[in-house]
N, C-alpha and C. Protein backbone atom coordinates (compact mmCIF):
# COMPACT_ATOMS: atom_id res chain seq x y z
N UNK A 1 -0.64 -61.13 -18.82
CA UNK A 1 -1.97 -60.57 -18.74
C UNK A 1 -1.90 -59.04 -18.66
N UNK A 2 -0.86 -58.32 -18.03
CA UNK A 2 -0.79 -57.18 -17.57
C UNK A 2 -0.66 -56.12 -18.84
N UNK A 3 0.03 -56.73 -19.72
CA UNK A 3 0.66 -56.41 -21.41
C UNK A 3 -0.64 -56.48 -21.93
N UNK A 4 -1.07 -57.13 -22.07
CA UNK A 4 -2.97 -57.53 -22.82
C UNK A 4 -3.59 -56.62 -22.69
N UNK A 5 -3.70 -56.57 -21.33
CA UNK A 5 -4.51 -55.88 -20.85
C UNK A 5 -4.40 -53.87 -21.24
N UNK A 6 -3.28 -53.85 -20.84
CA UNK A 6 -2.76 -52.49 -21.26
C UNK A 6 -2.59 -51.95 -22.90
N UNK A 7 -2.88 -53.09 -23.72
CA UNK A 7 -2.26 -52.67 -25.31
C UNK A 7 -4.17 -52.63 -25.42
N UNK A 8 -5.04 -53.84 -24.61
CA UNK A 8 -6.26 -53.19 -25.10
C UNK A 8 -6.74 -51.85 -24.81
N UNK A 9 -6.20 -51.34 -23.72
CA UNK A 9 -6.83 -50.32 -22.81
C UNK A 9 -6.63 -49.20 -24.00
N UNK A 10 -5.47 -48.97 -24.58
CA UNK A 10 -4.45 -48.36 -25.11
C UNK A 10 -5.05 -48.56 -27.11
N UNK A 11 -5.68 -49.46 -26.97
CA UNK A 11 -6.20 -49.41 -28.67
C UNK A 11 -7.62 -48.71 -28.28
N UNK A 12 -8.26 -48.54 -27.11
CA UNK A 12 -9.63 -48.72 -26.96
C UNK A 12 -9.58 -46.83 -27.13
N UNK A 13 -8.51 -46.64 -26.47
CA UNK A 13 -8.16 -44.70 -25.94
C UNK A 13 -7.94 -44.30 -27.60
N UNK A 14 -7.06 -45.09 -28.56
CA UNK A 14 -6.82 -44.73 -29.57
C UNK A 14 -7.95 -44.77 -30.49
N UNK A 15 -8.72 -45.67 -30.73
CA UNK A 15 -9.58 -45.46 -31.68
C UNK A 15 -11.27 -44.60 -31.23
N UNK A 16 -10.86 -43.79 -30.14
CA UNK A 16 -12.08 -43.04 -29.81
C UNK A 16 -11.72 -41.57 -30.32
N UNK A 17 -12.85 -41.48 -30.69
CA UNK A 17 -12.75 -39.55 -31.91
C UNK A 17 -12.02 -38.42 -30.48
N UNK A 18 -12.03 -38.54 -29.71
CA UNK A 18 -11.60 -37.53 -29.18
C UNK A 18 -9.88 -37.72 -28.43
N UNK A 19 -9.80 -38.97 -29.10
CA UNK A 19 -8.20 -39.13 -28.71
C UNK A 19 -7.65 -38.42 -29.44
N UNK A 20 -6.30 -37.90 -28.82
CA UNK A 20 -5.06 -36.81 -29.94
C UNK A 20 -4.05 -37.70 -30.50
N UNK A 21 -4.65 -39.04 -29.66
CA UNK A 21 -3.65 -40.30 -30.87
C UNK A 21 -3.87 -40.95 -31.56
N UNK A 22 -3.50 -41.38 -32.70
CA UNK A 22 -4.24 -41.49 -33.95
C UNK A 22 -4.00 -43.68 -33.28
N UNK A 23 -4.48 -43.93 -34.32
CA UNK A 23 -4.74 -46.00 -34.02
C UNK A 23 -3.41 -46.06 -34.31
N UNK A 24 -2.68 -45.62 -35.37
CA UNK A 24 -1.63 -45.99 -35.95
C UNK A 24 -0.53 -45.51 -35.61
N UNK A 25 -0.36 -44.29 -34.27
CA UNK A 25 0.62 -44.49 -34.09
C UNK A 25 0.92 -45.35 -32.99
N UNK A 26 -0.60 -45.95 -32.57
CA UNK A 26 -0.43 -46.83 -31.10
C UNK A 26 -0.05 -48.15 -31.63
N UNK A 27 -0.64 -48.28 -33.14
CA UNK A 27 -0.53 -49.42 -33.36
C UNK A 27 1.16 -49.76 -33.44
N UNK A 28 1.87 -48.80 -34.45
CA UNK A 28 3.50 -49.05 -34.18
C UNK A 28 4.06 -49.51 -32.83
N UNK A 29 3.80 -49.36 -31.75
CA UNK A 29 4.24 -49.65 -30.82
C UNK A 29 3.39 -50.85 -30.36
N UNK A 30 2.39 -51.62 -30.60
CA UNK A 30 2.17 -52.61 -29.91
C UNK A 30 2.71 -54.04 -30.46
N UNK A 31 2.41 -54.96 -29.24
CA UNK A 31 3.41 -55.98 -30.12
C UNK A 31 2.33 -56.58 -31.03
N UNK A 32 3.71 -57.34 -31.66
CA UNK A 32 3.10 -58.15 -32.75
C UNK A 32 2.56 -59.74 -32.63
N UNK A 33 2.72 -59.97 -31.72
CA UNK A 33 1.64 -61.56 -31.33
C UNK A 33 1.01 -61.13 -31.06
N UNK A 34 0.13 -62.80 -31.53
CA UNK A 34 -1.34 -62.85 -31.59
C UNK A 34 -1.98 -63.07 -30.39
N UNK A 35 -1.38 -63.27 -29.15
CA UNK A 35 -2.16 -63.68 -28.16
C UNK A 35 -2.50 -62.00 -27.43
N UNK A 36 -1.67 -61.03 -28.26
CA UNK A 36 -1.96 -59.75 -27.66
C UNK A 36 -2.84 -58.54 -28.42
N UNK A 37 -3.20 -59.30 -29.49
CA UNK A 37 -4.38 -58.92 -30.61
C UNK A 37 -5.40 -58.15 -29.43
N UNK A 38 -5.73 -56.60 -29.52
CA UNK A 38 -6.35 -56.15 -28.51
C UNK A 38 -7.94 -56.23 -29.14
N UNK A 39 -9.03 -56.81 -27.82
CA UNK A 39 -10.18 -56.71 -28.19
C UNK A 39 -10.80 -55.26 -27.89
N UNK A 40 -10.86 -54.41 -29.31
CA UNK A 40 -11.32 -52.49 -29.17
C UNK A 40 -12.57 -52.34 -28.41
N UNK A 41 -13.44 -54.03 -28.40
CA UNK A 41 -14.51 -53.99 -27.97
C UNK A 41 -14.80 -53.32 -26.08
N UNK A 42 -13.67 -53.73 -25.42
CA UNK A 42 -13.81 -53.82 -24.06
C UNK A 42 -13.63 -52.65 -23.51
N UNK A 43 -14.50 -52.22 -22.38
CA UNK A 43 -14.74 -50.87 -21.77
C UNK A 43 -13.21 -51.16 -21.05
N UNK A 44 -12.86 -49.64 -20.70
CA UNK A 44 -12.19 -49.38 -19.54
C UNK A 44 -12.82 -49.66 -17.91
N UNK A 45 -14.00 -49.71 -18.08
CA UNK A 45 -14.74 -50.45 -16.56
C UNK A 45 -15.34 -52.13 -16.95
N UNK A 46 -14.59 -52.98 -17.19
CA UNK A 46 -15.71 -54.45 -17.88
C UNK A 46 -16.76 -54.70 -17.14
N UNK A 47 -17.88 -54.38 -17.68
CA UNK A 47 -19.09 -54.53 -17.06
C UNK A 47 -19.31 -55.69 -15.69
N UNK A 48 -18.73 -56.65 -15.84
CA UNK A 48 -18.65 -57.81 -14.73
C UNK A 48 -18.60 -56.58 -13.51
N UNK A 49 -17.87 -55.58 -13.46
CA UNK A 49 -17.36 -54.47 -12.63
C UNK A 49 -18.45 -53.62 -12.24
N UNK A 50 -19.98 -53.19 -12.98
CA UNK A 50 -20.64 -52.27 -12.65
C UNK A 50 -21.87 -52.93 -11.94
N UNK A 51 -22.18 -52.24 -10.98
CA UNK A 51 -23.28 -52.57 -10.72
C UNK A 51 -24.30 -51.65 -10.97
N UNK A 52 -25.87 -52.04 -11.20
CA UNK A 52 -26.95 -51.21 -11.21
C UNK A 52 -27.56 -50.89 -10.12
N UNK A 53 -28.22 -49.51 -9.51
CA UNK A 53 -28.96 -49.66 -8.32
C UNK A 53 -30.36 -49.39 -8.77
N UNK A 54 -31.25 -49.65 -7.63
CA UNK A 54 -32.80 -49.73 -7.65
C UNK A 54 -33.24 -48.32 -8.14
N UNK A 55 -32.46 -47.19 -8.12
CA UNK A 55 -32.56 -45.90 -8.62
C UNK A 55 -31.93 -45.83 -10.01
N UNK A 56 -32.08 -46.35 -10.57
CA UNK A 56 -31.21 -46.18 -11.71
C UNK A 56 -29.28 -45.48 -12.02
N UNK A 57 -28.89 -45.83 -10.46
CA UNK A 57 -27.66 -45.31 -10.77
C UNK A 57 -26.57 -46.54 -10.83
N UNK A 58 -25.50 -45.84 -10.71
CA UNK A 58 -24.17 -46.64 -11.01
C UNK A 58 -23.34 -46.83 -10.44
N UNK A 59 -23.02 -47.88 -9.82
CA UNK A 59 -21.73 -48.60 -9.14
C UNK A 59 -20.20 -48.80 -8.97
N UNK A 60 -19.31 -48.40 -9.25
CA UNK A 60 -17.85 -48.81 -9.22
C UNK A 60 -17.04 -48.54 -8.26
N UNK A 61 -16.83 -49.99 -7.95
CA UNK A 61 -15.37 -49.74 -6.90
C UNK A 61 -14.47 -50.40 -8.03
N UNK A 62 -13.40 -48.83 -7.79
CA UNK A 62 -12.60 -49.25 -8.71
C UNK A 62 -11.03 -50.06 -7.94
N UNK A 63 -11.33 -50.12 -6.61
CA UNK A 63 -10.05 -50.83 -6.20
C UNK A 63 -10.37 -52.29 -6.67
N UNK A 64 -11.68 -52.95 -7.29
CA UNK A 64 -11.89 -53.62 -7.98
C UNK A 64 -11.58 -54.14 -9.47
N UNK A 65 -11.51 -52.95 -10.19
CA UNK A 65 -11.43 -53.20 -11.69
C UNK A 65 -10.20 -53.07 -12.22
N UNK A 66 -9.76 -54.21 -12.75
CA UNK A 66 -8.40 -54.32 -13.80
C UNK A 66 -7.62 -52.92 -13.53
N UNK A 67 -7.93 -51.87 -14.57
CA UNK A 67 -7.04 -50.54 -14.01
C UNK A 67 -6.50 -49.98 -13.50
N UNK A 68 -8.12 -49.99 -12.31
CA UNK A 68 -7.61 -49.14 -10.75
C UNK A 68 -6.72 -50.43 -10.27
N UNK A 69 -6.82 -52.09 -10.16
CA UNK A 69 -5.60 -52.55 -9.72
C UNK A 69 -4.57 -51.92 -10.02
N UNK A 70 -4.22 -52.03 -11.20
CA UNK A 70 -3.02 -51.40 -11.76
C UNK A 70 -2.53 -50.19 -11.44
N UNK A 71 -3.35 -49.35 -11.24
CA UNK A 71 -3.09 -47.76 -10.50
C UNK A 71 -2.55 -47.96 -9.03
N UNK A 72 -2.79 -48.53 -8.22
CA UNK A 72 -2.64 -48.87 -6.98
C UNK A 72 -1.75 -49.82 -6.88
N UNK A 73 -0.87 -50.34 -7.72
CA UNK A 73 -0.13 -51.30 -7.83
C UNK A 73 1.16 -50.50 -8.44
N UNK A 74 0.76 -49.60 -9.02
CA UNK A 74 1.63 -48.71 -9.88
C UNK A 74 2.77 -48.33 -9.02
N UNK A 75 4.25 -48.23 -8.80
CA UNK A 75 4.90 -47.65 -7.99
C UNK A 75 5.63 -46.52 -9.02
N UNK A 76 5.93 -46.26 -10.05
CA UNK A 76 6.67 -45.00 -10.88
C UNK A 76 5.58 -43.88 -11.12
N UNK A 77 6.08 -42.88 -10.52
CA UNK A 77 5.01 -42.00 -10.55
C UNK A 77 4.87 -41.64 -12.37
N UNK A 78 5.30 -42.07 -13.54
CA UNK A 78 5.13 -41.58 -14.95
C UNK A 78 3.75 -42.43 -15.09
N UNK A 79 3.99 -43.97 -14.57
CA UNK A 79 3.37 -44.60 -14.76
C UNK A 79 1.98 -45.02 -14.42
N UNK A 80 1.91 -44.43 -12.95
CA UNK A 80 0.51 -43.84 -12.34
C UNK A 80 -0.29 -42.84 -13.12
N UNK A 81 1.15 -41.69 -13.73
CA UNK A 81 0.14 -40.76 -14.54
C UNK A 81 -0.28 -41.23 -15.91
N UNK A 82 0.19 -42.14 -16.06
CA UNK A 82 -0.34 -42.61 -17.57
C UNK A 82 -1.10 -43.50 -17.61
N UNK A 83 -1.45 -44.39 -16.51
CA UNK A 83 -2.33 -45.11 -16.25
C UNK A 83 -3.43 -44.20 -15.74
N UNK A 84 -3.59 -43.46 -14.84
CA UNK A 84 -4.62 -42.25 -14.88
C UNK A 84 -5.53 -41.61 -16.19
N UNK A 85 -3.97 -41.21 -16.90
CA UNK A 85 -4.72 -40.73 -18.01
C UNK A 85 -5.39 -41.33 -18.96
N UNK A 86 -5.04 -42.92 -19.07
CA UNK A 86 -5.89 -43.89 -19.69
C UNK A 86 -7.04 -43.85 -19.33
N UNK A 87 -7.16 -44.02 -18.10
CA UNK A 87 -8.54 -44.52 -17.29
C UNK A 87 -9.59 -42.75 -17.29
N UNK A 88 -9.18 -42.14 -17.29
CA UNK A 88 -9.62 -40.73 -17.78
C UNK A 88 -10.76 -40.63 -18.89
N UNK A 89 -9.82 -41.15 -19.90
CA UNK A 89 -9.99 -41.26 -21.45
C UNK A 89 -11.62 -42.06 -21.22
N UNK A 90 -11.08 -43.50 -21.21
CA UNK A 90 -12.13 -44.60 -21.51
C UNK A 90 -12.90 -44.25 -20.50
N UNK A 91 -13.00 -44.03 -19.17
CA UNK A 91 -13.86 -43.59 -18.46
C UNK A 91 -14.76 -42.40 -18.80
N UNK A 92 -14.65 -41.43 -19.68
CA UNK A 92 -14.90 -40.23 -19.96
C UNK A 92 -16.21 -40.86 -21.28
N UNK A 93 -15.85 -41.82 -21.88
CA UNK A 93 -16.70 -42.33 -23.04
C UNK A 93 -17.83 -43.16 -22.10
N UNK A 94 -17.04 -43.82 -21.37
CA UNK A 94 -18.44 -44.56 -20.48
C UNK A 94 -19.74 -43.74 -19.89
N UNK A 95 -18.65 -42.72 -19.29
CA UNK A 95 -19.76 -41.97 -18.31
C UNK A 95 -20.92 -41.19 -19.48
N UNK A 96 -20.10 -40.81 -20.50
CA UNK A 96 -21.01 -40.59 -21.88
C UNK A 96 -22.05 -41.27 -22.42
N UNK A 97 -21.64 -42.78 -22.09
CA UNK A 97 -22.67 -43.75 -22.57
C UNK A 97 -23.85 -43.70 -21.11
N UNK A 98 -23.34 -43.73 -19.78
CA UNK A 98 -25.03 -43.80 -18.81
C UNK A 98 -25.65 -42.61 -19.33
N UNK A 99 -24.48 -41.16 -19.49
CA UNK A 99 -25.80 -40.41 -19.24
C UNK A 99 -26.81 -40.55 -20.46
N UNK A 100 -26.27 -41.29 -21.31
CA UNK A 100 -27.22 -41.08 -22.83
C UNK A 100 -28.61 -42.18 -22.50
N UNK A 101 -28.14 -43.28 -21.52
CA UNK A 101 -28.89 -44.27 -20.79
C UNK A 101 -29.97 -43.65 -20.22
N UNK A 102 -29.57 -42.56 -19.54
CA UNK A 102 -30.40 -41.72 -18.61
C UNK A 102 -30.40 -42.25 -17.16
N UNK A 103 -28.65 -42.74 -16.87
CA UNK A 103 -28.49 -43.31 -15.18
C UNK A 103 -28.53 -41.78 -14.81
N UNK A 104 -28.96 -41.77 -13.56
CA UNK A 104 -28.92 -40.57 -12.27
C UNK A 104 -27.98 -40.71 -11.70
N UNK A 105 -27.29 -41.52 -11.07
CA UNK A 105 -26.15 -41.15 -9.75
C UNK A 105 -25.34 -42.02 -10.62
N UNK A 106 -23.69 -41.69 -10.39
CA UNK A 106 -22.89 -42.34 -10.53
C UNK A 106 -22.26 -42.39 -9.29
N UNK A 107 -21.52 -43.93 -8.56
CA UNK A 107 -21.01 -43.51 -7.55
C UNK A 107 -20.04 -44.81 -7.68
N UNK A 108 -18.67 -44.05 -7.49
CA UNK A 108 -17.47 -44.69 -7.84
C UNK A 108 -16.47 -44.51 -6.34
N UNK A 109 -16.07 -46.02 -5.73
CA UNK A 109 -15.25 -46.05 -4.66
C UNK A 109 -13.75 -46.65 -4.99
N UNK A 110 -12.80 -45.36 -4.51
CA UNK A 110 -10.95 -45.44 -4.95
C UNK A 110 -10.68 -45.68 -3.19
N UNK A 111 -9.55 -46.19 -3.46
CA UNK A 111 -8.21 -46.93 -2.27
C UNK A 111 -7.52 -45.36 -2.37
N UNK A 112 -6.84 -44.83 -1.24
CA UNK A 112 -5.78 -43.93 -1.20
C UNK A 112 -5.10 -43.89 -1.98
N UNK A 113 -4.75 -45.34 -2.71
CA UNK A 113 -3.55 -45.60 -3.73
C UNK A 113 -3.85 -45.13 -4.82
N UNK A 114 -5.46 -44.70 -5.21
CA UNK A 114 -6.18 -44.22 -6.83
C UNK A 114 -6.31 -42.80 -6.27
N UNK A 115 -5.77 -42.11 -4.89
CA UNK A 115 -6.03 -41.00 -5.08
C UNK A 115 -6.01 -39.88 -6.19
N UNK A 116 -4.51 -40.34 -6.85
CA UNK A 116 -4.45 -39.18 -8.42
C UNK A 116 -5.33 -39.39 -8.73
N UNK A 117 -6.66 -39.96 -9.12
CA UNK A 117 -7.78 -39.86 -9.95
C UNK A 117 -8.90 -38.74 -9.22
N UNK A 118 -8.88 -38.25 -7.82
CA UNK A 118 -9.79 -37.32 -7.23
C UNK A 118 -9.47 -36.26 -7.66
N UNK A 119 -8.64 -35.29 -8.23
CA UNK A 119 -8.75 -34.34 -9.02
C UNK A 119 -9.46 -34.31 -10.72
N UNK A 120 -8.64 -35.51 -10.79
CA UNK A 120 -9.48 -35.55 -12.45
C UNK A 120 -11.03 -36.01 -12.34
N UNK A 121 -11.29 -36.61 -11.17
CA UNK A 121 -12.69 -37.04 -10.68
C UNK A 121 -13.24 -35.68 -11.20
N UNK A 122 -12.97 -34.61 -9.94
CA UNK A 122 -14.06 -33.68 -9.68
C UNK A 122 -13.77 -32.82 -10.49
N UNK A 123 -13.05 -32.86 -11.82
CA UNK A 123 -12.87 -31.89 -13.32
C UNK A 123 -13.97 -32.52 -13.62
N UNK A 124 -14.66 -33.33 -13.25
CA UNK A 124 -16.05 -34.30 -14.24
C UNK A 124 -17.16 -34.46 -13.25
N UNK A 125 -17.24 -33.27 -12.07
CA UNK A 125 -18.30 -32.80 -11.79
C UNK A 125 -18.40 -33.85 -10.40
N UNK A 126 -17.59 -35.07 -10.01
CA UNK A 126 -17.94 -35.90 -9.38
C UNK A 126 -17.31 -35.09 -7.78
N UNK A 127 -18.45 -35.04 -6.73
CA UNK A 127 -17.97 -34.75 -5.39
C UNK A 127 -17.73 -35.64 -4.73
N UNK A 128 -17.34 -35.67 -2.91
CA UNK A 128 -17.22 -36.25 -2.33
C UNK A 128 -18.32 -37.05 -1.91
N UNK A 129 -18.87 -38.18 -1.31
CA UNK A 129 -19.58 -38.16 -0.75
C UNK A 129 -19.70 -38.92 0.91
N UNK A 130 -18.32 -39.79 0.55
CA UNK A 130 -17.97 -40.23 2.37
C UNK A 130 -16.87 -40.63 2.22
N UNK A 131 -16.16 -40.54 3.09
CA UNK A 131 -15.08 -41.53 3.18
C UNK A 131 -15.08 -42.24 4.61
N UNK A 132 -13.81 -43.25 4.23
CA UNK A 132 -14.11 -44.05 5.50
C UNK A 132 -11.91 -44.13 5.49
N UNK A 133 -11.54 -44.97 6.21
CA UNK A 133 -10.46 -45.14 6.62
C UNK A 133 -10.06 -45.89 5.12
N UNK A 134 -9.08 -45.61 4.46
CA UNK A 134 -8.56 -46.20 3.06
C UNK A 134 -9.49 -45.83 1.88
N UNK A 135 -10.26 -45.46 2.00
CA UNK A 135 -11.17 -45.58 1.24
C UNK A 135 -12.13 -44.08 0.68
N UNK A 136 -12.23 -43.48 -0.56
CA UNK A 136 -13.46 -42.47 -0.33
C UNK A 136 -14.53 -43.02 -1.59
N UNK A 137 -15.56 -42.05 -1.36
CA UNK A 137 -16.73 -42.60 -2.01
C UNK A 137 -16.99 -41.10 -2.85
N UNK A 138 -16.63 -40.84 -3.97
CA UNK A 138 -17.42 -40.03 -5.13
C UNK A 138 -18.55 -40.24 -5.65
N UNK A 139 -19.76 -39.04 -6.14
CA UNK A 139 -20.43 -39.37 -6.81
C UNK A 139 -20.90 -38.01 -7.65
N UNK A 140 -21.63 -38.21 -8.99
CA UNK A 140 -22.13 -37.57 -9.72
C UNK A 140 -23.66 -37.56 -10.33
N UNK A 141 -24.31 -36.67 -9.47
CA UNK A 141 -25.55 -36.80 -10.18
C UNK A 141 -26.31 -36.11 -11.35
């Protein structure tokens, strides 16, 4: 699942216009069974993952979603950063898609373990807004 999961993440980063990697050279490197045929369709957050609020904003705990598992699970620091920079990428197209929605708040909760993502967070405007013991709470309005 972990392979699947990562060759989709990884076709989804490649075939978006602002990737510096082209489909084809991701495609050379992915495998060649079919059970790992990546669906381009699937966000880097799978919606099952977002919630809506009564204000029109947006939900994610990402110690929840496929990724951030993986980030927090991650022990090689290359591999944290490249899993970061995935989640960067596809996250960067999402947050593109609320604001075109016209959501107001985005508010996204990381584990200590997704800390590398609070710098690249607040390159994208997102502040603090609480933390608690393991846990902080970003948001962007």
């Amino acid at each position: 699942m972990r392979q699947s999961f990562l060759t989709t993440l990884i076709s989804i980063i490649a075939l978006h216009p602002s990737s510096n990697t082209s489909a084809l050279q991701i495609n050379k490197k992915m495998p060649k069974s079919n059970d790992n045929v990546p669906d381009v369709t699937s966000p880097v957050i799978p919606e099952e993952y977002v919630t809506l609020d009564s204000y029109n904003g947006v939900l994610v705990d990402l110690r929840k979603v496929p990724i951030g598992r993986l980030l927090a699970e991650a022990v090689e620091s290359e591999e944290k950063q490249s899993l970061a920079r995935m989640f960067m990428k596809g996250f960067q197209v999402m947050l593109d898609g609320w604001e075109d929605e016209g959501k107001r708040g985005i508010w996204l909760t990381l584990s200590k373990e997704q800390s590398l993502l609070v710098p690249l967070l607040a390159d994208l405007e997102f502040d603090f807004q609480f933390c608690e013991k393991g846990k902080v709470v970003m948001t962007r309005w």
